[in-house]
Protein backbone atom coordinates (compact mmCIF):
# COMPACT_ATOMS: atom_id res chain seq x y z
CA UNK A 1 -12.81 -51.11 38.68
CA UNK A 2 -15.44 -47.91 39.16
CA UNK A 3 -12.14 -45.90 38.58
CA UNK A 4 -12.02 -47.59 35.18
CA UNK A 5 -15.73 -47.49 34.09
CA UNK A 6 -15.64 -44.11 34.82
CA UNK A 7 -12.38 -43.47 32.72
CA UNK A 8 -14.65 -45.55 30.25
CA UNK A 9 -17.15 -43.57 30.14
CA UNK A 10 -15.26 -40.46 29.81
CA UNK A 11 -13.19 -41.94 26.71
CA UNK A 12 -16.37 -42.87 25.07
CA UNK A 13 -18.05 -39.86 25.52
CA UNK A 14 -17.06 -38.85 22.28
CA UNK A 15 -18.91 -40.73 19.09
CA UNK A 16 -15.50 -42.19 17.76
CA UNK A 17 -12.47 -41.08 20.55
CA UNK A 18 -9.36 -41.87 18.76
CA UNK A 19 -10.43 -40.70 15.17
CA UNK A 20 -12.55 -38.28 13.64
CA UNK A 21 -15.10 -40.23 11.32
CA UNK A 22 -13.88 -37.75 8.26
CA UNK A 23 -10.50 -39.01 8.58
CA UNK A 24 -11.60 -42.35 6.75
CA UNK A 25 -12.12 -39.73 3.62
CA UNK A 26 -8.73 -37.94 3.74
CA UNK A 27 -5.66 -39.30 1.65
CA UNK A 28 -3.45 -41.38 3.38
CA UNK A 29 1.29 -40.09 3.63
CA UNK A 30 3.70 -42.31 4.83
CA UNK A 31 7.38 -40.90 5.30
CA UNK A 32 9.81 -43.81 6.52
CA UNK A 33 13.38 -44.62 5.42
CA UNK A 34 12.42 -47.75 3.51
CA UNK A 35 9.20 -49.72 2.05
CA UNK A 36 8.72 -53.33 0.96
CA UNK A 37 5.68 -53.06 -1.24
CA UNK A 38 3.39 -55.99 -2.89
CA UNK A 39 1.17 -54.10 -5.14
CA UNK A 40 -0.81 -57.28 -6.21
CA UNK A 41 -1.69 -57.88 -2.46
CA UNK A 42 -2.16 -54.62 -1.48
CA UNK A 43 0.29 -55.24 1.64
CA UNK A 44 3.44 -52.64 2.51
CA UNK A 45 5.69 -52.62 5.25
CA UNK A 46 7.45 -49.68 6.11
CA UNK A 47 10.60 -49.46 8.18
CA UNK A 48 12.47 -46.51 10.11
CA UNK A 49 11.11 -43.50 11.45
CA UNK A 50 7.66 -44.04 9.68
CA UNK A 51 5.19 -41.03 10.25
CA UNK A 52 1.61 -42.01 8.63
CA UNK A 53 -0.92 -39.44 8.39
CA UNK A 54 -4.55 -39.99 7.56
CA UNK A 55 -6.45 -36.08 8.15
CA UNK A 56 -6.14 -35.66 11.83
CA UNK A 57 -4.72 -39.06 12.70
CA UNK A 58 -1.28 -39.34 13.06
CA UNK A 59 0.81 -42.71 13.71
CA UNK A 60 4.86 -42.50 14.42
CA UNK A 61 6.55 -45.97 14.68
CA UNK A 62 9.25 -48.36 13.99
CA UNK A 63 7.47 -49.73 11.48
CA UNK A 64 4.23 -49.71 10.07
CA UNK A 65 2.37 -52.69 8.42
CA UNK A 66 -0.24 -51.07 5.92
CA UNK A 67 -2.94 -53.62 4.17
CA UNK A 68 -4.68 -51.72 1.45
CA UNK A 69 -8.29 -53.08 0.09
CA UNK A 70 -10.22 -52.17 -2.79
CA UNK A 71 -8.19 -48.61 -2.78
CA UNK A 72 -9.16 -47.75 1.20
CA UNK A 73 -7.05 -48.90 4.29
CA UNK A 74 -7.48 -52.12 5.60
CA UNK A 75 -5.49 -51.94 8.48
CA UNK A 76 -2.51 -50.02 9.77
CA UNK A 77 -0.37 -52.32 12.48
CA UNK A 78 2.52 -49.88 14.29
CA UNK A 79 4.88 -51.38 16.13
CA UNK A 80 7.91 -49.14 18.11
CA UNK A 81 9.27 -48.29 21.77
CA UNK A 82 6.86 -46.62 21.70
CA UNK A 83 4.73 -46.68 18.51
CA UNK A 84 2.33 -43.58 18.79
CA UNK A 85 -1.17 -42.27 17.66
CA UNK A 86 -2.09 -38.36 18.19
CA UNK A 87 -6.31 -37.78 16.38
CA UNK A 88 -8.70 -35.81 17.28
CA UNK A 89 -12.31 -37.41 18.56
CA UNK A 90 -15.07 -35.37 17.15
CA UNK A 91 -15.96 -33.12 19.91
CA UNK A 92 -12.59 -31.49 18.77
CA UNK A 93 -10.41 -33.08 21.83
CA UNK A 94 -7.22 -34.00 21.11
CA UNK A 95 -6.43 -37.87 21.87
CA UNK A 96 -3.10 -39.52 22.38
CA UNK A 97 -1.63 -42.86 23.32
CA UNK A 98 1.65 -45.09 22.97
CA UNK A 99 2.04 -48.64 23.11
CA UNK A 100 4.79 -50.75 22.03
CA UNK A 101 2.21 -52.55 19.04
CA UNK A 102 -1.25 -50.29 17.63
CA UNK A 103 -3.26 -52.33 15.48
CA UNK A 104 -5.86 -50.30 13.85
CA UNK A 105 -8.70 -52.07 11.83
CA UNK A 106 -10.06 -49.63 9.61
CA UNK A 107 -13.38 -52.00 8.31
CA UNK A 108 -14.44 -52.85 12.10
CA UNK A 109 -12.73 -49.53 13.99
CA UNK A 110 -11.39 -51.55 16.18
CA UNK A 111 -8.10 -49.99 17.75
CA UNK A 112 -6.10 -52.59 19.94
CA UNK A 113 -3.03 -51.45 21.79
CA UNK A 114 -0.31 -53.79 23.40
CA UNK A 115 2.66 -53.84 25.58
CA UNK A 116 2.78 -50.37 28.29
CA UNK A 117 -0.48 -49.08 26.98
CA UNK A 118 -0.90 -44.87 28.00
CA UNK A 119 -3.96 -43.25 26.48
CA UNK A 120 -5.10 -39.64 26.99
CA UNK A 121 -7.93 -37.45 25.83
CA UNK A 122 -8.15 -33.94 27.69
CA UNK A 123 -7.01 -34.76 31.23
CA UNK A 124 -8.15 -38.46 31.75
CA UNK A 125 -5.37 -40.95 31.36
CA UNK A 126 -5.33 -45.15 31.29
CA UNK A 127 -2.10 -47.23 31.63
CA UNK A 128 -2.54 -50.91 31.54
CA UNK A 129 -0.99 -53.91 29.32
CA UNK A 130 -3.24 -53.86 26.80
CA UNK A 131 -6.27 -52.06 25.36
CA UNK A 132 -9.23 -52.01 23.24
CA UNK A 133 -11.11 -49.67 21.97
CA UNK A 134 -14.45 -50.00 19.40
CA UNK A 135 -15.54 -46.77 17.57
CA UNK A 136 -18.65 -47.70 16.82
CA UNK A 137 -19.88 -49.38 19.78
CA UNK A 138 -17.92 -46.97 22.17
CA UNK A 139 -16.91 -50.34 23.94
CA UNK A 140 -13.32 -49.94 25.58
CA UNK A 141 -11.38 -52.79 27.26
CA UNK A 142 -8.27 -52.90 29.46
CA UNK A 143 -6.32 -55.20 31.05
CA UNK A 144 -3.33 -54.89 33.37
CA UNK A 145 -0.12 -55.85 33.48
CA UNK A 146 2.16 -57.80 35.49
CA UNK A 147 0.88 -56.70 38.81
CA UNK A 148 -2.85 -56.94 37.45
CA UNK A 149 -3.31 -53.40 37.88
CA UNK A 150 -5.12 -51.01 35.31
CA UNK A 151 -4.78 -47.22 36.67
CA UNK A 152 -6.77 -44.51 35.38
CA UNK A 153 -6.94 -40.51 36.49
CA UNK A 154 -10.30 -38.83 35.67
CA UNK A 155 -10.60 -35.33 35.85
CA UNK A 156 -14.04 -34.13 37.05
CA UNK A 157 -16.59 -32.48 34.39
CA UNK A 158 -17.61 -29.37 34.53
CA UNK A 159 -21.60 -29.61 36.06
CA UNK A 160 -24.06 -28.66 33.63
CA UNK A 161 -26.09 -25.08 34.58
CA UNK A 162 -30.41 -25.49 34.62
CA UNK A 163 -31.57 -23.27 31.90
């Protein structure tokens, strides 16, 4: 469990880990083989090889359930063996992680992650069953899987030199 806090902490050491908060601001591309669109509803469902963009986030999938509101994203749901998100967190760190369903709530940043759950940011890694992760509160959940195991590998930080 201290193994996990401390992975935690590391994760949320950046303001918002999986997504720079200037991505919300960039236009949104979606390449997949096919799209069932509602235009009234705002709702799209995109199927084979989807690759969605938004600035630095990336999401590659299976397919991708989009919900559009009042022109912005709503939420992005990615579901693949493994569905995957690369971003970068705002200290410039590069974040990645897999899972076979990422459901991203754009209103609440809230990023939930089921099914053989890996996340990375520099060295640290999690692996667990499922995962949560808040943006704005920096509040991150995991849970394990069959075994009840989460594991996590922390890399130390570099100590910080008196001025």
């Amino acid at each position: 469990m201290c193994r996990l806090a401390g992975f935690a902490l590391a994760l949320c050491a950046a303001p918002a880990a999986f997504a720079l908060k200037s991505d919300a601001n960039e236009p949104i591309n979606i390449r997949a083989a096919s799209v069932d669109a509602n235009e009234k509803t705002g709702n799209a469902v995109y199927r084979g090889n989807v690759v969605m963009t938004q600035g630095s986030l990336r999401l590659e999938a299976d397919r991708v359930d989009v919900a559009m509101r009042d022109g912005r994203l709503d939420r992005a749901k990615a579901f693949g063996k493994p569905a995957r998100l690369r971003s970068l967190a705002d200290t410039g760190e590069e974040v990645r992680a897999h899972a076979t369903r990422i459901d991203y709530r754009a209103r609440t940043r809230v990023v939930d992650l089921e099914g053989k759950v890996w996340i990375k940011r520099g060295g640290d890694v999690v692996t667990g069953a499922t995962a949560r992760y808040e943006l704005d509160t920096q509040r991150f959940t995991a849970r394990g899987a069959n075994d009840g195991q989460v594991t996590a590998v922390i890399q130390p930080r570099p100590a910080e030199t008196p001025k």
